[in-house]
Protein backbone atom coordinates (compact mmCIF):
# COMPACT_ATOMS: atom_id res chain seq x y z
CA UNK A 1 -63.51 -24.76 136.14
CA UNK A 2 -64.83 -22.01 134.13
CA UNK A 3 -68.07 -21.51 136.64
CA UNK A 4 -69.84 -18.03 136.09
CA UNK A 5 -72.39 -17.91 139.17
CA UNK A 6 -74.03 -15.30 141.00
CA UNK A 7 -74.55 -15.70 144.64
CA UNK A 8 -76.85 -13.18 146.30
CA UNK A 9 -77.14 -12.97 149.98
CA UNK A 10 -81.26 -12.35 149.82
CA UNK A 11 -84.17 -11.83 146.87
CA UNK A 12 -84.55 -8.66 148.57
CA UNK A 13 -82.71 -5.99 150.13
CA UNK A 14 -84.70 -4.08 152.55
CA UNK A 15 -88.34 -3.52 151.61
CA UNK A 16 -87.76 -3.41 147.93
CA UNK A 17 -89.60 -5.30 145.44
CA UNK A 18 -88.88 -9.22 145.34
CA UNK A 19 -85.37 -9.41 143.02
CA UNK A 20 -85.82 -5.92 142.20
CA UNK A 21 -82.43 -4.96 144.27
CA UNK A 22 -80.53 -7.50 142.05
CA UNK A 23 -81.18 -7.04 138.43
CA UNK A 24 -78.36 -5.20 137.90
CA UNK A 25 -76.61 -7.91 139.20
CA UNK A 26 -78.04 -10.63 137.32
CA UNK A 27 -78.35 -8.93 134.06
CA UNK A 28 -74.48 -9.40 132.81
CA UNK A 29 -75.26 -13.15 133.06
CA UNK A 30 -78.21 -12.88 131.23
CA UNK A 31 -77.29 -11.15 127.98
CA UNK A 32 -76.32 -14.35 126.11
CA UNK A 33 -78.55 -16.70 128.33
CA UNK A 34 -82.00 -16.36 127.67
CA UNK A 35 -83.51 -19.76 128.83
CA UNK A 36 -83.14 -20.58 132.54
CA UNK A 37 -84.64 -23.16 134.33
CA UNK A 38 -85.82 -22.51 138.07
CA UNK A 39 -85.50 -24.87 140.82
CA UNK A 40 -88.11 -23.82 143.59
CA UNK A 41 -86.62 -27.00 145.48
CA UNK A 42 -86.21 -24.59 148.72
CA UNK A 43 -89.95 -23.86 148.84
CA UNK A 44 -91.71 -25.47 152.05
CA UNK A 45 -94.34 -23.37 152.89
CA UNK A 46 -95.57 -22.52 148.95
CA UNK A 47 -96.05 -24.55 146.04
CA UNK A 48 -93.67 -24.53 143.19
CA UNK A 49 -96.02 -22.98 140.74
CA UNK A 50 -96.51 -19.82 143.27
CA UNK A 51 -92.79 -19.95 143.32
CA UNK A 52 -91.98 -19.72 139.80
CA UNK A 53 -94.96 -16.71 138.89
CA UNK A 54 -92.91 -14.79 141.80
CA UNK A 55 -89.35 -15.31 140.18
CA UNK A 56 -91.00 -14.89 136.67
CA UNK A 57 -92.82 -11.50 137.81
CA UNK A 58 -89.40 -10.06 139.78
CA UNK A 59 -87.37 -10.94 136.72
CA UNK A 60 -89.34 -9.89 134.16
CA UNK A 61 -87.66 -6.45 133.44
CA UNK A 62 -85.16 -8.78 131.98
CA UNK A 63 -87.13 -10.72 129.72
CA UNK A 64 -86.15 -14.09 130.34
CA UNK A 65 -87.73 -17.37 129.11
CA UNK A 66 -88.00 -19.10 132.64
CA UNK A 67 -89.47 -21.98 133.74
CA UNK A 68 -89.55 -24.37 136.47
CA UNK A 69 -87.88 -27.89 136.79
CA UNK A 70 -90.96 -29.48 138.56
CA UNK A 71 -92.83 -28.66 135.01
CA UNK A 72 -90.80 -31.24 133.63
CA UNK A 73 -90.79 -34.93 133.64
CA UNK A 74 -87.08 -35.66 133.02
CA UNK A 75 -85.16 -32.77 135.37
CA UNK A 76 -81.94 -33.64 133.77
CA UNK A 77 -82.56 -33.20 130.62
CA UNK A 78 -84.42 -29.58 131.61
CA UNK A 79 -80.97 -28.56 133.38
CA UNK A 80 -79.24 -29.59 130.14
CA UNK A 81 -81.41 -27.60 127.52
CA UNK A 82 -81.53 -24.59 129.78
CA UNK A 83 -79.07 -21.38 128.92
CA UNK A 84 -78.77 -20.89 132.75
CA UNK A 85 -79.50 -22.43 136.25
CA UNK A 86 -81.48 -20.63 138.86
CA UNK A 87 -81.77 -21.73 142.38
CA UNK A 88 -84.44 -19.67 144.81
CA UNK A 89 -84.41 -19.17 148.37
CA UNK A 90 -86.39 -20.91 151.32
CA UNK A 91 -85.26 -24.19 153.29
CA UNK A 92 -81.75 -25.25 152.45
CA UNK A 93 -82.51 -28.74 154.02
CA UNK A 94 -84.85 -29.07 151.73
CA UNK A 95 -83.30 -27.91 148.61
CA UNK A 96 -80.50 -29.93 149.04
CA UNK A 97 -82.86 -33.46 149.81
CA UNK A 98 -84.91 -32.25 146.74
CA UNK A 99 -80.99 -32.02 144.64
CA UNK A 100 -80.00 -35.67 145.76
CA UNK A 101 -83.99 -36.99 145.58
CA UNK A 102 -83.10 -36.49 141.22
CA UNK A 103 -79.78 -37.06 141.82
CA UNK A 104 -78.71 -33.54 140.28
CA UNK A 105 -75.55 -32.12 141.97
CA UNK A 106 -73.30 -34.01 139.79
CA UNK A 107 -74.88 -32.76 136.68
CA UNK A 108 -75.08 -29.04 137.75
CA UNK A 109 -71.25 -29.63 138.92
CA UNK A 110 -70.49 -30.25 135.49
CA UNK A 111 -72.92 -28.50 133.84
CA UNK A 112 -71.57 -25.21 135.68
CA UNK A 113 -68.18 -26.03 135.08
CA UNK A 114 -68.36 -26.04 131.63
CA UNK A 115 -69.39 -22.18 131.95
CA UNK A 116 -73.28 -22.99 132.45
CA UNK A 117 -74.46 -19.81 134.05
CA UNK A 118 -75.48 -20.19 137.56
CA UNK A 119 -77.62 -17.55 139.88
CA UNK A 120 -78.73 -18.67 143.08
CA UNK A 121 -80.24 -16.61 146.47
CA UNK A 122 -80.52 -17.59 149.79
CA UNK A 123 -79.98 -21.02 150.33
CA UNK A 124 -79.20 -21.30 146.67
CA UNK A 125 -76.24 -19.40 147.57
CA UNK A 126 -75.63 -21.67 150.67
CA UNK A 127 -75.29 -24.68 148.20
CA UNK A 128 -73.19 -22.89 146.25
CA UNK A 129 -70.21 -23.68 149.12
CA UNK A 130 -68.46 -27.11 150.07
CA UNK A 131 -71.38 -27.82 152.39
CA UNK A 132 -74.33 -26.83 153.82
CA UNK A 133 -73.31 -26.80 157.92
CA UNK A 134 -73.14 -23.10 157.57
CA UNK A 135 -76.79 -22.27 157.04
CA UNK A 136 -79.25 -20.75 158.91
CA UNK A 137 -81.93 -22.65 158.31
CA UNK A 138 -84.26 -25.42 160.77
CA UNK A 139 -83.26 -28.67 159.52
CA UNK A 140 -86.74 -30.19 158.99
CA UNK A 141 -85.85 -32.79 156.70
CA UNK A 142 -81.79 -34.69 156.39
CA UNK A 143 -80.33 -35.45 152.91
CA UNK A 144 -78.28 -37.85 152.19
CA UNK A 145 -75.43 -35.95 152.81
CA UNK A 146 -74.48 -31.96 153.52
CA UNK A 147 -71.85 -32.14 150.97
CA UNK A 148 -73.12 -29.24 148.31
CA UNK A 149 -72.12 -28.22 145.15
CA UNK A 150 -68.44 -27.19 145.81
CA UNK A 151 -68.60 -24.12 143.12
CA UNK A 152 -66.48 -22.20 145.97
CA UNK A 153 -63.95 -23.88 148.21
CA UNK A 154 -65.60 -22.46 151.18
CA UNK A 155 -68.74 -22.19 153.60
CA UNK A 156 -71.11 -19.32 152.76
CA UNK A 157 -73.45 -17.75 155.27
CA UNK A 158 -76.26 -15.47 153.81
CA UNK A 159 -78.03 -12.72 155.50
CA UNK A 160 -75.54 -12.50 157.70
CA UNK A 161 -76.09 -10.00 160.81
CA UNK A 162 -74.66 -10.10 164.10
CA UNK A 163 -77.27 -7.80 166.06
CA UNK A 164 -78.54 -9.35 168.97
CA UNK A 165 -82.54 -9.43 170.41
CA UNK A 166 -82.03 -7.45 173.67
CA UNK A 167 -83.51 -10.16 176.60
CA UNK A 168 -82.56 -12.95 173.92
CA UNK A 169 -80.21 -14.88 175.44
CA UNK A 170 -79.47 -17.60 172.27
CA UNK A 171 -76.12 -17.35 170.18
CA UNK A 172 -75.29 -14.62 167.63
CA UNK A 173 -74.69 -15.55 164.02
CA UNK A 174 -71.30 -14.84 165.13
CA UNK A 175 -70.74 -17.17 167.51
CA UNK A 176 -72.65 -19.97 165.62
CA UNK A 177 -70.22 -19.47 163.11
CA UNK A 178 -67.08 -19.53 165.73
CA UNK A 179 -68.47 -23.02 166.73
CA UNK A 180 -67.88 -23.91 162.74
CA UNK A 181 -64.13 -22.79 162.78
CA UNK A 182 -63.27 -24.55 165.87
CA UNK A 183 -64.55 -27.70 164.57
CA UNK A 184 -63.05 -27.45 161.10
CA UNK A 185 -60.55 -24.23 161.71
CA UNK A 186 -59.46 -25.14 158.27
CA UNK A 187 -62.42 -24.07 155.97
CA UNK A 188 -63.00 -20.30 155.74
CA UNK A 189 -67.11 -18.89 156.02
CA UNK A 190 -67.92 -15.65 154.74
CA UNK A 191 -70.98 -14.01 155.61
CA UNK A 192 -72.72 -12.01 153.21
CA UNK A 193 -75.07 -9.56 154.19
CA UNK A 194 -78.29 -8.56 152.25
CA UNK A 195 -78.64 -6.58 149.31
CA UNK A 196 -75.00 -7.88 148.44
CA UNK A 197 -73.97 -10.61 146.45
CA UNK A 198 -70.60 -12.63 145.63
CA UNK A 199 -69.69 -12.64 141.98
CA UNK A 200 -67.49 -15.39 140.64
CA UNK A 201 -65.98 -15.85 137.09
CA UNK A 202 -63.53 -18.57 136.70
CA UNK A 203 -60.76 -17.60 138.92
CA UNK A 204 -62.04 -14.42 139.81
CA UNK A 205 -64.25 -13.53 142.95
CA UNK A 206 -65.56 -9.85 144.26
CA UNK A 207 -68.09 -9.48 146.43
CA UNK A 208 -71.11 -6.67 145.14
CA UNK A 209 -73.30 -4.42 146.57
CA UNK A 210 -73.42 -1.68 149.68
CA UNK A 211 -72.61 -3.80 152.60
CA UNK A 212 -69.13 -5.00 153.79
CA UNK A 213 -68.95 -9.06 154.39
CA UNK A 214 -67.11 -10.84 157.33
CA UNK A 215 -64.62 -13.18 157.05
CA UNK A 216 -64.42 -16.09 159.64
CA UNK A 217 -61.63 -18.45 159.18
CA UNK A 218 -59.35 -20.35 162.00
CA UNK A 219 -59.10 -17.52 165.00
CA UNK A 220 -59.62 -14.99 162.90
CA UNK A 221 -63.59 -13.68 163.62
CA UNK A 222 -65.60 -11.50 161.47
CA UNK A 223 -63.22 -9.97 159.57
CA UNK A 224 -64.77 -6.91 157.80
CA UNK A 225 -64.02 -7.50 154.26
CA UNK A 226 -64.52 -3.89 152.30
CA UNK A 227 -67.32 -3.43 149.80
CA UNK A 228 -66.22 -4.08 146.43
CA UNK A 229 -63.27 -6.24 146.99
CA UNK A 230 -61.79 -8.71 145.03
CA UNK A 231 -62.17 -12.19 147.19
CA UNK A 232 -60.32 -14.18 144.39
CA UNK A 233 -57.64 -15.48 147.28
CA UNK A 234 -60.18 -17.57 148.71
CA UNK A 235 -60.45 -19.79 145.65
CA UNK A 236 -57.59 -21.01 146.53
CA UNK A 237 -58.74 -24.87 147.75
CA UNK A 238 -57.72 -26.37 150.70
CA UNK A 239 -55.31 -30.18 149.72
């Protein structure tokens, strides 16, 4: 697989401007890609034409020709045309009903593979991994499956923090994530905090950005993996 893909933890890192944290990011992807179609898929709570002026408006620095799959009456053939793929933030649930309601995973499986370039946030991140049983996220709607798009071998867990509500008396992320390992000890998660992002080409992975991640795989609990490190082991897939 020759996938290119961007995977950032959040569209915002702290109280900066929507995207604004991740241009730098996303520009190196953009410089021979300059139409991209947006799937607002993860959007509950908004419609998909509030959705799109929002990713239009934080990427616009760039100067991207972007529009939105739900202006189109054949989604397919919109993924196909497109330069690159983007995938926004919101309910991964929903996103990932939305991807098997058009029956698109398989098509931006091979569509990435073939060096397609692929930016996702949030829980387009999150689909980004073998599944989606590592989100965060209410399930208020069940696909047909959690099975995602498989781009990395392994479970990805954005906006990752382990501080605890004093008087709250629920789970941390951490220990959410424990529960994962001991039922599959087998399939690493790394969580990614804000403002940082995971940066794969081909056969390479590093993690970007200001924050260290944490590495959860088997017994071994959030592992502090070092800002700036090269994650490429983990591509590795499991037989």
């Amino acid at each position: 697989m020759a996938v290119n893909a961007l995977l950032l933890s959040s569209s915002r890192a702290g109280n900066t401007p929507y995207l604004a944290h991740a241009l730098p990011f996303i520009e190196p992807l953009t410089t021979a890609a300059r139409k991209w179609i947006f799937i607002p898929y993860a959007a509950v709570s908004m419609t998909y034409d509030t959705y799109l002026e929002a990713v239009v408006n934080g990427l616009a620095p760039l100067k991207l020709d972007i529009a939105s799959i739900h202006q189109h009456g054949d989604p397919k053939q919109a993924i196909r045309d497109a330069d690159g793929i983007l995938v926004g933030g919101g309910n991964t649930f929903h996103l990932l009903h939305e991807l098997y309601r058009y029956d698109l995973l398989h098509l931006i499986r091979e569509q990435t593979a073939a060096g397609k370039p692929y930016i996702g946030w949030s829980a387009g991140s999150n689909i980004a991994g073998q599944s989606i049983r590592t989100t965060n996220d209410m399930p208020i709607i069940e696909p047909p499956s959690f099975t995602a798009l498989g781009l990395l071998p392994f479970q990805i867990n954005p906006h990752y923090s382990n501080l605890t509500i004093p008087g709250h008396n629920g789970e941390s992320r951490a220990q959410r994530i424990l529960e994962f390992t001991c039922v599959d000890p087998l399939t690493p998660v790394l969580g990614i905090q804000e403002g940082t992002a995971l940066r794969l080409e081909a056969d390479k992975l590093a993690l970007l950005g200001d924050k260290e991640a944490y590495l959860f795989s088997g017994v071994e609990q959030e592992i502090p993996v070092p800002i700036g490190s090269d994650l490429s082991h983990l591509l590795q897939r499991i037989s």
